[in-house]
Protein backbone atom coordinates (compact mmCIF):
# COMPACT_ATOMS: atom_id res chain seq x y z
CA UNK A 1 -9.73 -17.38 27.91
CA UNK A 2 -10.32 -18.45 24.20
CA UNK A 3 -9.19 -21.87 25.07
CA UNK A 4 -11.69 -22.49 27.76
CA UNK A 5 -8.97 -22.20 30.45
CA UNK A 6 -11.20 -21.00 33.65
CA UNK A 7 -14.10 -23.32 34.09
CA UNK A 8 -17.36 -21.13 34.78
CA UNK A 9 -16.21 -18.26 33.14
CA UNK A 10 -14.79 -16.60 35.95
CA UNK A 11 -10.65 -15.44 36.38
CA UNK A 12 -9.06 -16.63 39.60
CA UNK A 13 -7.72 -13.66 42.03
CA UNK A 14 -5.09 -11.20 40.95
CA UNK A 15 -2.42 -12.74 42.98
CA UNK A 16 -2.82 -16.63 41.54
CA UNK A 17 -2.69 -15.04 38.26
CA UNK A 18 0.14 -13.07 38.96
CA UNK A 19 1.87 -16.45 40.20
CA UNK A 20 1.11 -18.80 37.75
CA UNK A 21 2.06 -16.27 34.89
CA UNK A 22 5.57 -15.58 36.43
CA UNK A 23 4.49 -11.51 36.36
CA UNK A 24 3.81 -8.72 39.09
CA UNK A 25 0.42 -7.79 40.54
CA UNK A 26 0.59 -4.82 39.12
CA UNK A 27 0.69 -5.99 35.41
CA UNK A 28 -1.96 -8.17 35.75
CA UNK A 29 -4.16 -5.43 37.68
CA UNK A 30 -3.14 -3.72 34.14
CA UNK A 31 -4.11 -6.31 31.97
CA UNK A 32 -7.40 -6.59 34.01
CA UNK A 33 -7.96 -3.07 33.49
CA UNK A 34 -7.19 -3.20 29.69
CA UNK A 35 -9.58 -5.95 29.26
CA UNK A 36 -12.53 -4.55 31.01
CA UNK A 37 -12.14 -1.22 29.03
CA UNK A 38 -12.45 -3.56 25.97
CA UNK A 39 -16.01 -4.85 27.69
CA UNK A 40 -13.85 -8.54 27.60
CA UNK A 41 -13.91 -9.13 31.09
CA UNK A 42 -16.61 -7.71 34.01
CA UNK A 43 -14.89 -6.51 37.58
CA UNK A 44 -17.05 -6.31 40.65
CA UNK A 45 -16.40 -6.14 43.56
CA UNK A 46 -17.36 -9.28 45.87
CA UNK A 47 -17.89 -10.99 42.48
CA UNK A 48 -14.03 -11.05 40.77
CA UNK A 49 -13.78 -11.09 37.64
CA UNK A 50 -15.66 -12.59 34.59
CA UNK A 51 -15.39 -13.72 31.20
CA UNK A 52 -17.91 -11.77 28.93
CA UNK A 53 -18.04 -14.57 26.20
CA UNK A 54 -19.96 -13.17 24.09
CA UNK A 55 -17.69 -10.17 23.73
CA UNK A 56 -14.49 -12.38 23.65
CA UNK A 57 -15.59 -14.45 20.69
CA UNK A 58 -16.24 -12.73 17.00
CA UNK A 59 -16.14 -9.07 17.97
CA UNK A 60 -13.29 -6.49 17.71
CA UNK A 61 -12.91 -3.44 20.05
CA UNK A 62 -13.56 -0.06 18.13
CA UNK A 63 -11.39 1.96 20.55
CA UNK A 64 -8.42 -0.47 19.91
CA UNK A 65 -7.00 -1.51 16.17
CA UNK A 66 -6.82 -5.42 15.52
CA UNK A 67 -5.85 -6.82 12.67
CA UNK A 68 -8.99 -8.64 10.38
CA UNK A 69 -6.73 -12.08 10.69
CA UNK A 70 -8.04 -11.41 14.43
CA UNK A 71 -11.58 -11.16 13.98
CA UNK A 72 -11.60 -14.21 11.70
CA UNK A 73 -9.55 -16.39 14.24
CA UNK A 74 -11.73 -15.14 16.98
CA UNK A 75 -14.31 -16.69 15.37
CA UNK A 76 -13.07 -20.19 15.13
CA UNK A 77 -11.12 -20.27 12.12
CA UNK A 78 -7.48 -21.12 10.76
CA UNK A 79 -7.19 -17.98 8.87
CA UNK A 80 -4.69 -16.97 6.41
CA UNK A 81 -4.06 -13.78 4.45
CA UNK A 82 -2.69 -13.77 0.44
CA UNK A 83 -1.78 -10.39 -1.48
CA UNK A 84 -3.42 -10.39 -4.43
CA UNK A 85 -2.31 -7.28 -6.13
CA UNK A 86 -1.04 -4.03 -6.27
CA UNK A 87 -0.92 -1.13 -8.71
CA UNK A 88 0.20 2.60 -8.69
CA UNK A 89 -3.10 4.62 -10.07
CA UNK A 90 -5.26 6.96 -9.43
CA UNK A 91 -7.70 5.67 -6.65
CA UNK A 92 -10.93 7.37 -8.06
CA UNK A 93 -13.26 10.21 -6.91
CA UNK A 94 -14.60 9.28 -4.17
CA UNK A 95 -11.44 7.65 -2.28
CA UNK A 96 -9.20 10.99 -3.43
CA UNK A 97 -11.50 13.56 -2.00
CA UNK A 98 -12.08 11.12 1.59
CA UNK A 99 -8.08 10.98 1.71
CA UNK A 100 -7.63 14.81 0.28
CA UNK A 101 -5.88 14.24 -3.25
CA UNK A 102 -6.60 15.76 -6.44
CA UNK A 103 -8.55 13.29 -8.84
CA UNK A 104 -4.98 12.41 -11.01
CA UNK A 105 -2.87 12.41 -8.19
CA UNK A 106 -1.07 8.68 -7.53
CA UNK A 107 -1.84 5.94 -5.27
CA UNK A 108 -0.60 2.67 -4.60
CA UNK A 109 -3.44 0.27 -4.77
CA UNK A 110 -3.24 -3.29 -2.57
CA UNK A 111 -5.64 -6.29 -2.09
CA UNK A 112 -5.04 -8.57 0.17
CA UNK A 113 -7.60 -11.69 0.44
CA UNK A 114 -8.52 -13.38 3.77
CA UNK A 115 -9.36 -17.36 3.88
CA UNK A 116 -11.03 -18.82 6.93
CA UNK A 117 -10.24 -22.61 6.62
CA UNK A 118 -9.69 -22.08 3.28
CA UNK A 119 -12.75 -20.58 2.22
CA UNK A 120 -12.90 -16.98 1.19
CA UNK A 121 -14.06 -14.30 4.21
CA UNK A 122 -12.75 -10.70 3.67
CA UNK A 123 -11.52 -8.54 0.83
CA UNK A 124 -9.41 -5.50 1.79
CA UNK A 125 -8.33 -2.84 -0.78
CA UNK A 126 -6.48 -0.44 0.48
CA UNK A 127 -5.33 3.11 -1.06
CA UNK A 128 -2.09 4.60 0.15
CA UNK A 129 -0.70 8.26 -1.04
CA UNK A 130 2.50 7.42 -3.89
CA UNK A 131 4.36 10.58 -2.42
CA UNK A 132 4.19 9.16 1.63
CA UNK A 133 5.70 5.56 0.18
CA UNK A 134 9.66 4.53 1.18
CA UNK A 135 11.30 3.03 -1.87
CA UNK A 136 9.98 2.19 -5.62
CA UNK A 137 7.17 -0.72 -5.36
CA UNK A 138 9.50 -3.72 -5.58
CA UNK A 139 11.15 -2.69 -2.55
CA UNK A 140 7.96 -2.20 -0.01
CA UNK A 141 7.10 -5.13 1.87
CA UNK A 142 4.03 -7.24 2.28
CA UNK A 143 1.78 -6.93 5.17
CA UNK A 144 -1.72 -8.67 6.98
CA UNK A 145 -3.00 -5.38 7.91
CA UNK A 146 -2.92 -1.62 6.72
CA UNK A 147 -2.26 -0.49 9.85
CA UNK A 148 1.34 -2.40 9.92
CA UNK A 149 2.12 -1.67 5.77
CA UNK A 150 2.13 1.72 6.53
CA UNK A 151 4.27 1.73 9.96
CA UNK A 152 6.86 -0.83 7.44
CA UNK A 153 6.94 1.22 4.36
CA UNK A 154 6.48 4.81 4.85
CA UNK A 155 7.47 7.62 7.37
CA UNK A 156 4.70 7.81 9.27
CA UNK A 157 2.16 5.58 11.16
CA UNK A 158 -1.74 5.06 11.97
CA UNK A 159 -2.88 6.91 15.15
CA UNK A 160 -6.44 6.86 14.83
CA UNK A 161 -9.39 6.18 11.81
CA UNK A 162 -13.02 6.50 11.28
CA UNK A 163 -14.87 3.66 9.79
CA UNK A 164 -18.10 3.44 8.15
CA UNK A 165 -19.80 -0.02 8.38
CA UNK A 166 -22.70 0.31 5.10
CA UNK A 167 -24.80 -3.31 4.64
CA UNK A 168 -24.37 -4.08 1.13
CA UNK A 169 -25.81 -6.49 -1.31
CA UNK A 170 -23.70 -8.40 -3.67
CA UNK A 171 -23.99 -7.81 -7.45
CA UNK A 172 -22.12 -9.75 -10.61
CA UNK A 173 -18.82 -8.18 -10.25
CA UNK A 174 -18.97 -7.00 -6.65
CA UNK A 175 -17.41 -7.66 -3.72
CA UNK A 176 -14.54 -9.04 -5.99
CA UNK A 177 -12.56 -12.47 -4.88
CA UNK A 178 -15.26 -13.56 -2.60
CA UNK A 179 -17.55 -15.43 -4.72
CA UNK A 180 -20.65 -14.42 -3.54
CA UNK A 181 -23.75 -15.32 -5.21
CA UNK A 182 -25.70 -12.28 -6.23
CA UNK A 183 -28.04 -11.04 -3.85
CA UNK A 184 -25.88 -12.37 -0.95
CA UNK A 185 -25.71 -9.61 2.17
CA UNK A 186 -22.31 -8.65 2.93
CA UNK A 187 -20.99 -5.91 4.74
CA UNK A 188 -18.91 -3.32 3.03
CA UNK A 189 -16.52 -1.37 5.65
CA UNK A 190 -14.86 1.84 4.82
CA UNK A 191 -12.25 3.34 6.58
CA UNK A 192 -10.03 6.08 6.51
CA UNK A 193 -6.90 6.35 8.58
CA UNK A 194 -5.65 9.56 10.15
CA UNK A 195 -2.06 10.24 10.85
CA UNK A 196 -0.78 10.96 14.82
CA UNK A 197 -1.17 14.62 12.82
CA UNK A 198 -4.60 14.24 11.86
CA UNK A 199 -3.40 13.85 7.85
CA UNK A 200 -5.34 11.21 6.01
CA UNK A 201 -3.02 8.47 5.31
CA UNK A 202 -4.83 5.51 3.44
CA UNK A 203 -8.51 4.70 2.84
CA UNK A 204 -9.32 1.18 3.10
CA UNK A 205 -12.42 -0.88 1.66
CA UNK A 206 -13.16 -3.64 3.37
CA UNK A 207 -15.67 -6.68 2.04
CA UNK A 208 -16.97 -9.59 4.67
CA UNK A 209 -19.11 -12.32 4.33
CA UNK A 210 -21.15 -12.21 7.19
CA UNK A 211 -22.94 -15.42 6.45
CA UNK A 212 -19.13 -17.05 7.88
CA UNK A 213 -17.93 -13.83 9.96
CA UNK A 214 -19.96 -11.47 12.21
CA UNK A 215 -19.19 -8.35 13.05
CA UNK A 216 -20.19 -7.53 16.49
CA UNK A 217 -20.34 -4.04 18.54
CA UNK A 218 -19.80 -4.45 22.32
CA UNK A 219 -20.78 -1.61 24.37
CA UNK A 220 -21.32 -1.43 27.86
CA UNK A 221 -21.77 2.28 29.95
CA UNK A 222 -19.07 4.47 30.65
């Protein structure tokens, strides 16, 4: 659908998808399904189904967790993601009492850096618990997203989170590693992520130029 592979917008029937992809009815009627939850496609009856493509391009379903690498490609960019640091600290505050730790208790800290074409996007700073990480800090792997770090290096995994999207302005020294003149809008996104046992796992702080990347809300009625 991203590729401009159904002229006019619209998805042939069920069955010449089903053919043509080499899978049953039923997992396309699935797939159908899936997408329409997400607002991507439109299913009416007498109609078939269409592309929504303003939903499909630069917006990322709240109800479903994509990576940042995915809203940037969306977009229409090459994207690639660097680490740029990590540290075991205290996180500060304002992250321990969101993620329910005492002021002095230990965090690893990680940045990661997001490039669309080259040219510096997002910022993502994530804070993880010390005692809920597998192995000393050489051994834990590198990751795009928070969501997969903590299913690789620690016991538990992401079930659900609740994000905070505040419009920000850009100062001297903040966001870091984006370069943005002061003055520039940005969006600052924080989010804190909720074990399948409702246990705050991580808080992550999030940075995006929207003057290259816009976030979008889709929502369309129950």
């Amino acid at each position: 659908m991203r590729e401009g592979g159904f002229p006019g917008g619209k998805l042939p029937p069920e069955e010449r998808l089903a053919r043509d992809m080499g899978v049953s009815r039923a997992t396309i009627r699935a797939a159908l399904q899936s997408l329409a939850e997400d607002g991507i496609v439109s299913r009416r009856r007498r109609h078939g189904t269409v592309i929504n493509e303003q939903v499909l391009r630069g917006s990322v379903a709240l109800n479903r967790f994509a990576s940042f690498r995915d809203l940037v490609e969306q977009s229409g960019f090459a994207c690639t993601v660097e680490p740029i640091g990590r540290d075991i600290a205290a996180p500060g505050a304002e992250v321990a009492a969101l993620i329910g730790l005492e002021t002095d208790e230990e965090c690893l800290l990680i940045e990661r850096l997001l490039r669309a074409d080259g040219e510096p996007v997002v910022t993502v700073a994530d804070a993880v618990p010390a005692p809920l990480l597998r192995g000393d800090l050489e051994a834990l792997s590198d990751e795009e997203s928070t969501f997969a770090f903590i299913a690789r290096n620690t016991d538990t995994a992401v079930d659900h989170s609740v994000l905070e999207i505040v419009p920000s302005v850009a100062t001297d020294d903040r966001p870091r590693h984006l370069g943005l003149p002061g003055g520039t809008p940005y969006a600052e996104l924080r989010e804190v992520l909720f074990s399948p046992g409702g246990d705050a796992v991580a808080f992550s702080r999030i940075a995006v130029d929207v003057r290259r990347i816009r976030l979008t809300l889709a929502r369309r009625e129950a």
